[in-house]
C-alpha atoms as a PDB file:
ATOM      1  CA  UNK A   1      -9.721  14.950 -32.606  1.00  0.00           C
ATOM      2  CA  UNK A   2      -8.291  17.366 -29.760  1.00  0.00           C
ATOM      3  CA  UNK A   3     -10.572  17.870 -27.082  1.00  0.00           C
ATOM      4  CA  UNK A   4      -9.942  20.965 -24.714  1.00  0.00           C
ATOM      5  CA  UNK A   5      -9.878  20.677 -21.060  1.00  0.00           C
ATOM      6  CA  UNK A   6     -10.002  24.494 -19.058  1.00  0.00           C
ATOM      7  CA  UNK A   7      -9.072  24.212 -16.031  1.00  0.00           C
ATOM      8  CA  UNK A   8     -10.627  27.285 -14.412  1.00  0.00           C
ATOM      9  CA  UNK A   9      -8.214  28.392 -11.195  1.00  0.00           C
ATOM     10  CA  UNK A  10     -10.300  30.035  -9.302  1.00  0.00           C
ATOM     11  CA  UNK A  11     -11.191  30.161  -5.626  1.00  0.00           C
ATOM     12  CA  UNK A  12      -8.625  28.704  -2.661  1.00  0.00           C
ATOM     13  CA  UNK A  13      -6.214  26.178  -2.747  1.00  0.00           C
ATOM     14  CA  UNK A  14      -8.247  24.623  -0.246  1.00  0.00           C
ATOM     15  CA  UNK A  15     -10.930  23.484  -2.606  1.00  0.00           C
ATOM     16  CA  UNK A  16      -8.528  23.096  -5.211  1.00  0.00           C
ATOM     17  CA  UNK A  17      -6.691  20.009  -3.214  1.00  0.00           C
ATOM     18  CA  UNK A  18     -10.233  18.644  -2.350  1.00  0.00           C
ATOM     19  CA  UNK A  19     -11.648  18.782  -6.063  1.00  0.00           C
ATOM     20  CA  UNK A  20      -8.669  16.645  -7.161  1.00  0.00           C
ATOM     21  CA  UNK A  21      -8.789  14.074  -4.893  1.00  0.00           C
ATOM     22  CA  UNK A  22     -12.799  14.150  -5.366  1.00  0.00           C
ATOM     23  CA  UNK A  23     -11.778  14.276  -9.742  1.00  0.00           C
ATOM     24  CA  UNK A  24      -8.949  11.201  -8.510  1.00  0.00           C
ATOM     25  CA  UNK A  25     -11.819   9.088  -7.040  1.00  0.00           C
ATOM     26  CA  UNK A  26     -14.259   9.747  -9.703  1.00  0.00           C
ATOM     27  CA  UNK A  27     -11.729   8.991 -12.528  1.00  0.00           C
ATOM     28  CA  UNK A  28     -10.672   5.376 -10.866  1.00  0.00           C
ATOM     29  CA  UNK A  29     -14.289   4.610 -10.508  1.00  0.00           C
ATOM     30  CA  UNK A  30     -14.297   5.259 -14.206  1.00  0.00           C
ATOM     31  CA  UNK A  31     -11.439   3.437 -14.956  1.00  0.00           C
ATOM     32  CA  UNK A  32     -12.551   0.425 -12.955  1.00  0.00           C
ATOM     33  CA  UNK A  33     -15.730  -0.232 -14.969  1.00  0.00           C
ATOM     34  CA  UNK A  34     -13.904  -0.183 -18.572  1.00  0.00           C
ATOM     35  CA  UNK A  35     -12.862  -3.226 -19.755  1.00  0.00           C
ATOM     36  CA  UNK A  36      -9.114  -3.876 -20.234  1.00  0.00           C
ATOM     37  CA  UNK A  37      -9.081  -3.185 -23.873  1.00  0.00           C
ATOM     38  CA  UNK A  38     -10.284   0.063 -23.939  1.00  0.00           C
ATOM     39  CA  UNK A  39      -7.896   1.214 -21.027  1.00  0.00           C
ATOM     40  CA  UNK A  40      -4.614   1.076 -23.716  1.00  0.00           C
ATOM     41  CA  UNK A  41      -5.896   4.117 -25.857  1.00  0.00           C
ATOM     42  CA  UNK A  42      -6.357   6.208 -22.665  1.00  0.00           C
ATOM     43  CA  UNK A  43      -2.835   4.641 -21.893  1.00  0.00           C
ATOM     44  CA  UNK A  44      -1.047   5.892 -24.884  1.00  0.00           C
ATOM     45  CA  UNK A  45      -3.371   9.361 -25.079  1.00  0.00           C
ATOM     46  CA  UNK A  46      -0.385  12.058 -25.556  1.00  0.00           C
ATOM     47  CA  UNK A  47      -3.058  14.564 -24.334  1.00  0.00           C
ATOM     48  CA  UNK A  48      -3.955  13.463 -21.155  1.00  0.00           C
ATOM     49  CA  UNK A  49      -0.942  14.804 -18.624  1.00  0.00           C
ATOM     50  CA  UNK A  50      -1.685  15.035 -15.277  1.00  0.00           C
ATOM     51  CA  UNK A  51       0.325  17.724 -13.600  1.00  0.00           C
ATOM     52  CA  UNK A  52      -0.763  20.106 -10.623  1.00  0.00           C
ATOM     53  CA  UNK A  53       0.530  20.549  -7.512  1.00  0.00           C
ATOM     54  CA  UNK A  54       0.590  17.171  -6.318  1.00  0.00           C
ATOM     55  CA  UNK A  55       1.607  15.562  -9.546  1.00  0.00           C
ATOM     56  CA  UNK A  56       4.858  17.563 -11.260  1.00  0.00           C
ATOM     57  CA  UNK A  57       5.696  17.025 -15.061  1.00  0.00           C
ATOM     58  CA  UNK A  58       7.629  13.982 -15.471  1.00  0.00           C
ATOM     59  CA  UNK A  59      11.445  14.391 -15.643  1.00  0.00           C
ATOM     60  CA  UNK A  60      11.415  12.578 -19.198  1.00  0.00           C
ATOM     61  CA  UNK A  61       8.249  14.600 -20.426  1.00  0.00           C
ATOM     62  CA  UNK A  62       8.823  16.517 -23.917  1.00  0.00           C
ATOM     63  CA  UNK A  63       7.222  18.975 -26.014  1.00  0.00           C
ATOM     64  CA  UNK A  64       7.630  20.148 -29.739  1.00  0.00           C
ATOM     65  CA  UNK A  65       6.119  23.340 -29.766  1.00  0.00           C
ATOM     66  CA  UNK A  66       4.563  25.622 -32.501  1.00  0.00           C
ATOM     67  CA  UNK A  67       4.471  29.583 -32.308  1.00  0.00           C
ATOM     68  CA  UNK A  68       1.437  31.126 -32.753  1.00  0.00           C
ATOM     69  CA  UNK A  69       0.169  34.694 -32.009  1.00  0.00           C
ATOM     70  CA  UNK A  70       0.860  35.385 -28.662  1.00  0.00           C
ATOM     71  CA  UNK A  71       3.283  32.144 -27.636  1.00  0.00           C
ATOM     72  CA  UNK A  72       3.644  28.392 -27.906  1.00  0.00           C
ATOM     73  CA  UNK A  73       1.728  25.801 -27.603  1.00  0.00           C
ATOM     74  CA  UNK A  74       1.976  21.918 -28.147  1.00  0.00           C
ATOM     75  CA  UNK A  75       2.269  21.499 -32.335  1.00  0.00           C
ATOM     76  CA  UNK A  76      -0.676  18.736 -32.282  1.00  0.00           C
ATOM     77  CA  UNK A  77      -3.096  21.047 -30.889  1.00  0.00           C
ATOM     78  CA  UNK A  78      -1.960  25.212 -32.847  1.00  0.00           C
ATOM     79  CA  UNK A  79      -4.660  24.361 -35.877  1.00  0.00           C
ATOM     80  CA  UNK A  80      -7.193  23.317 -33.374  1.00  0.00           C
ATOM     81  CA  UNK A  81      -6.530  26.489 -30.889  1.00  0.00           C
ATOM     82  CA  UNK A  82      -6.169  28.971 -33.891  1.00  0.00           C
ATOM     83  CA  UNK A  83      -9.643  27.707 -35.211  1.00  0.00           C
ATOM     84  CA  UNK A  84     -11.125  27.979 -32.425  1.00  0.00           C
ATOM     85  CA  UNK A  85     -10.277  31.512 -31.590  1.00  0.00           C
ATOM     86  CA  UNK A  86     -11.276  32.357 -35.066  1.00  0.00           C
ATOM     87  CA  UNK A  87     -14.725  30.587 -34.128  1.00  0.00           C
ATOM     88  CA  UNK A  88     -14.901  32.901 -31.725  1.00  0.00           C
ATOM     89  CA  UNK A  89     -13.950  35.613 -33.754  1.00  0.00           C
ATOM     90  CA  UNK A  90     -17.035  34.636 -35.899  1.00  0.00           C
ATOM     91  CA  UNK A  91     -19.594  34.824 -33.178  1.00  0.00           C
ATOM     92  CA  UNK A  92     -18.283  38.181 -32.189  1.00  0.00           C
ATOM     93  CA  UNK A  93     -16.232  37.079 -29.369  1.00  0.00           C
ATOM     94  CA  UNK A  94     -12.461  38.123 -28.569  1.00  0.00           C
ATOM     95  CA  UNK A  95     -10.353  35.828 -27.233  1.00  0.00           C
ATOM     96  CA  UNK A  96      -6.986  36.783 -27.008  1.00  0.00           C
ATOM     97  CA  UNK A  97      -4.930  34.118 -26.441  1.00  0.00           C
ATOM     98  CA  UNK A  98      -1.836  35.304 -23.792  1.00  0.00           C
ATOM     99  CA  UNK A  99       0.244  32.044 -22.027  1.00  0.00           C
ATOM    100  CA  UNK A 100       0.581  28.830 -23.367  1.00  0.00           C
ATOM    101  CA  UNK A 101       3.807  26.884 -22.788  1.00  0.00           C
ATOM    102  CA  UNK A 102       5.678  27.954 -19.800  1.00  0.00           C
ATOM    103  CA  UNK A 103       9.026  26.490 -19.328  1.00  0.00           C
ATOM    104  CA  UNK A 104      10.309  25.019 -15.775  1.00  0.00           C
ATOM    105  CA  UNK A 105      12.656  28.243 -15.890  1.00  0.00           C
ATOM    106  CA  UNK A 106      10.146  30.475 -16.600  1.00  0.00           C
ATOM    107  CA  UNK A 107       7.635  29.294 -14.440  1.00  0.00           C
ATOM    108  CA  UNK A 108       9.775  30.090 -11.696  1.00  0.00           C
ATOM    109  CA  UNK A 109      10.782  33.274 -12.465  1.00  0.00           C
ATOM    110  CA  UNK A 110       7.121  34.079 -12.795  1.00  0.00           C
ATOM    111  CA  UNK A 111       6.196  32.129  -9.190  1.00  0.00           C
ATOM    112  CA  UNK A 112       8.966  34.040  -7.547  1.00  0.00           C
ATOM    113  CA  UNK A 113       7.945  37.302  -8.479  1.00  0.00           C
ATOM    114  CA  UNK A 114       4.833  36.729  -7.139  1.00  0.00           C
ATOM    115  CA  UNK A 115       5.808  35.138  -4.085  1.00  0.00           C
ATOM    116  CA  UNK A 116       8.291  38.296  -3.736  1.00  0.00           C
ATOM    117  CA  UNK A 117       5.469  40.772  -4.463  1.00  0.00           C
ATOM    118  CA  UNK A 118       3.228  39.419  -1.180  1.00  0.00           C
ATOM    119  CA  UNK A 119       6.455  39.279   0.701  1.00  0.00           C
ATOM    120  CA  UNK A 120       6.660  43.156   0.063  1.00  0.00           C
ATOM    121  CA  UNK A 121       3.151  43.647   0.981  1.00  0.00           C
ATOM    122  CA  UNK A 122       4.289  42.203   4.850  1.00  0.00           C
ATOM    123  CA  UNK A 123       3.059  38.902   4.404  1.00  0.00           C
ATOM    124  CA  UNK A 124       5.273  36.553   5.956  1.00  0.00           C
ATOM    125  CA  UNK A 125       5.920  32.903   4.111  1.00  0.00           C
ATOM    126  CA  UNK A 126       3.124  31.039   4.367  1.00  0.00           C
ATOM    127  CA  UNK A 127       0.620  33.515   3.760  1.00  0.00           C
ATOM    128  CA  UNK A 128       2.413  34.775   0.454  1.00  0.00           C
ATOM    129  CA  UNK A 129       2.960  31.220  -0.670  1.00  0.00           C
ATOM    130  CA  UNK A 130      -0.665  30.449  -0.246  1.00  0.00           C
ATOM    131  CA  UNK A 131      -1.608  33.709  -2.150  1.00  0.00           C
ATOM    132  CA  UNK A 132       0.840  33.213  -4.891  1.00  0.00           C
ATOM    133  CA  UNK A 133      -0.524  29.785  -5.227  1.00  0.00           C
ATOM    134  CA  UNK A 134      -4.038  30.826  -5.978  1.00  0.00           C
ATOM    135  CA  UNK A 135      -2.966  31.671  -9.237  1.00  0.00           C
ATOM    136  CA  UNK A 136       0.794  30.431 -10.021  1.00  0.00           C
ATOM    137  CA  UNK A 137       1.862  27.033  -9.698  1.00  0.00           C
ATOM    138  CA  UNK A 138       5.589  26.216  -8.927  1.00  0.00           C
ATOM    139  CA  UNK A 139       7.939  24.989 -10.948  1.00  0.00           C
ATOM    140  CA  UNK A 140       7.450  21.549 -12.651  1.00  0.00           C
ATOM    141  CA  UNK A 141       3.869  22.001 -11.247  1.00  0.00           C
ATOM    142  CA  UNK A 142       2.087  23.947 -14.005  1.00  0.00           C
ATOM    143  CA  UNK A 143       0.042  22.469 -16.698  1.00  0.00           C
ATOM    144  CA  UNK A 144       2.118  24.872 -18.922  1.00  0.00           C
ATOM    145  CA  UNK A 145       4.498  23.129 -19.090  1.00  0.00           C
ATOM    146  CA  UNK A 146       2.942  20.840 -21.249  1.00  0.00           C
ATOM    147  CA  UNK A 147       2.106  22.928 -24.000  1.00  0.00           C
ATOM    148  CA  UNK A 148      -1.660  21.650 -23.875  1.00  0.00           C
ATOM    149  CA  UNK A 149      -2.602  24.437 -21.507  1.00  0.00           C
ATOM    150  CA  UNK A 150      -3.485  28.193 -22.431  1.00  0.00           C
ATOM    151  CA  UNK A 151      -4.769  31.249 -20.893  1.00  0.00           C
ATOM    152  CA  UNK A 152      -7.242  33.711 -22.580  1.00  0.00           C
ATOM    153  CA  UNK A 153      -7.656  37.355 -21.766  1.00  0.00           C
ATOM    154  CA  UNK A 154     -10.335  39.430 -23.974  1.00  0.00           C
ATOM    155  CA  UNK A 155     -11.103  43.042 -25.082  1.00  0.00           C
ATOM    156  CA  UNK A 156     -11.966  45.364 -22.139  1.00  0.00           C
ATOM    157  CA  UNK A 157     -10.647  42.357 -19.770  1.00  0.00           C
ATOM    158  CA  UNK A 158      -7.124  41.886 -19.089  1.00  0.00           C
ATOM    159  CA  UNK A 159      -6.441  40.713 -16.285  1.00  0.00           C
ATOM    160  CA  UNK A 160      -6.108  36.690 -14.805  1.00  0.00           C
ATOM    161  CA  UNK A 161      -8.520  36.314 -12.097  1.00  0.00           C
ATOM    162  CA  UNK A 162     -11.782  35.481 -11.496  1.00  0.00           C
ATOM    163  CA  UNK A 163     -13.930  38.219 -12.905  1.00  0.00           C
ATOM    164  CA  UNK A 164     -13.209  36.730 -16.368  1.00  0.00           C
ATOM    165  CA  UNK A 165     -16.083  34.261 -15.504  1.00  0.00           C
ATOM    166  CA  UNK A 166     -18.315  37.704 -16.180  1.00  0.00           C
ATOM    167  CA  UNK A 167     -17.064  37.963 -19.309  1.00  0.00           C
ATOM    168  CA  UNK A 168     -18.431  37.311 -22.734  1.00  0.00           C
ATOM    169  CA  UNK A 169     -15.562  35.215 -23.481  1.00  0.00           C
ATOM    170  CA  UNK A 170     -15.726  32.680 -20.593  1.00  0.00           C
ATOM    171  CA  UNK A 171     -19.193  32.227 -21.314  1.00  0.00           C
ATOM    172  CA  UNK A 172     -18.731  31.346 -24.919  1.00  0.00           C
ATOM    173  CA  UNK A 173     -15.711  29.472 -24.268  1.00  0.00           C
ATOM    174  CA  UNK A 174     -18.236  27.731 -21.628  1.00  0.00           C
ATOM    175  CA  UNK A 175     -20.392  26.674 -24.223  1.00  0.00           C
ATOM    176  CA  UNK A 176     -18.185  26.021 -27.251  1.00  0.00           C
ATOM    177  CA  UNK A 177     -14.634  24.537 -26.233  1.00  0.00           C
ATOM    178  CA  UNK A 178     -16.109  20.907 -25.746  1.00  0.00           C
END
């Protein structure tokens, strides 16, 4: 069973930083009421990466990726992904899947270019790192870079912010990607 996790980025990284140390305490309180012998599956779980901004992808973290429509994604969960899309498909939503893995590389190429964009606009550093940070990650910082993360756009919506929660698709995926 693959279970997906959306991480929906949106709103400041002020709330961001306070939701994980709020999803941090909840988790250990979790954690602390499960006996020992149920703590080794979660242990050995190859879906559950933590990796934001305060945790980066472990140096010995790997991926073996599979290419589907649109990029890559972790091989373990393509079928899952691709079935659920054509769920969606079925109940005459379009999800169109756009990012998945994002290499270290790549995800600073694409943090850069934003960071150079608000830099253009006459921000100076600090106000262009927070606003490239509201929706890019740096490098080693992404849950890309796992492969277990993906981004959807859909049709007559293409664009990564937070008007996709008025969309068809985020509702359905609301409902269904549990």
């Amino acid at each position: 069973m693959v279970t997906f996790i959306f991480i929906l980025r949106f709103g400041a990284n002020e709330n961001l930083t306070q939701n994980i140390k709020k999803a941090k305490e909840q988790a250990k309180t979790a954690m602390d009421s499960l006996p020992a012998k149920d703590l080794k599956p979660l242990a050995d779980a190859w879906n559950l990466v933590l990796v934001n901004i305060e945790n980066p992808i472990p140096d010995d973290f790997s991926v073996k990726l599979k290419k589907i429509p649109g990029g890559e994604v972790d091989e373990r969960i393509a079928p899952f992904l691709l079935q659920m899309i054509e769920d969606a498909k079925t109940d005459g939503v379009d999800l169109e899947f756009c990012s998945g893995y994002r290499s270290v590389e790549l995800q600073k190429k694409l943090y850069n270019e934003n960071l150079n964009f608000y830099r253009s606009q006459g921000n100076d550093e600090s106000t262009s790192k927070k606003l490239t940070e509201k929706y890019v990650q740096p490098p080693r910082h992404s849950e890309h870079h796992t492969g277990l993360a993906v981004d959807f756009l859909t049709e007559g919506y293409q664009s990564l912010d937070q008007d996709f929660s008025k969309t068809k698709a985020y509702q359905w995926l609301k409902k269904n990607a549990a």
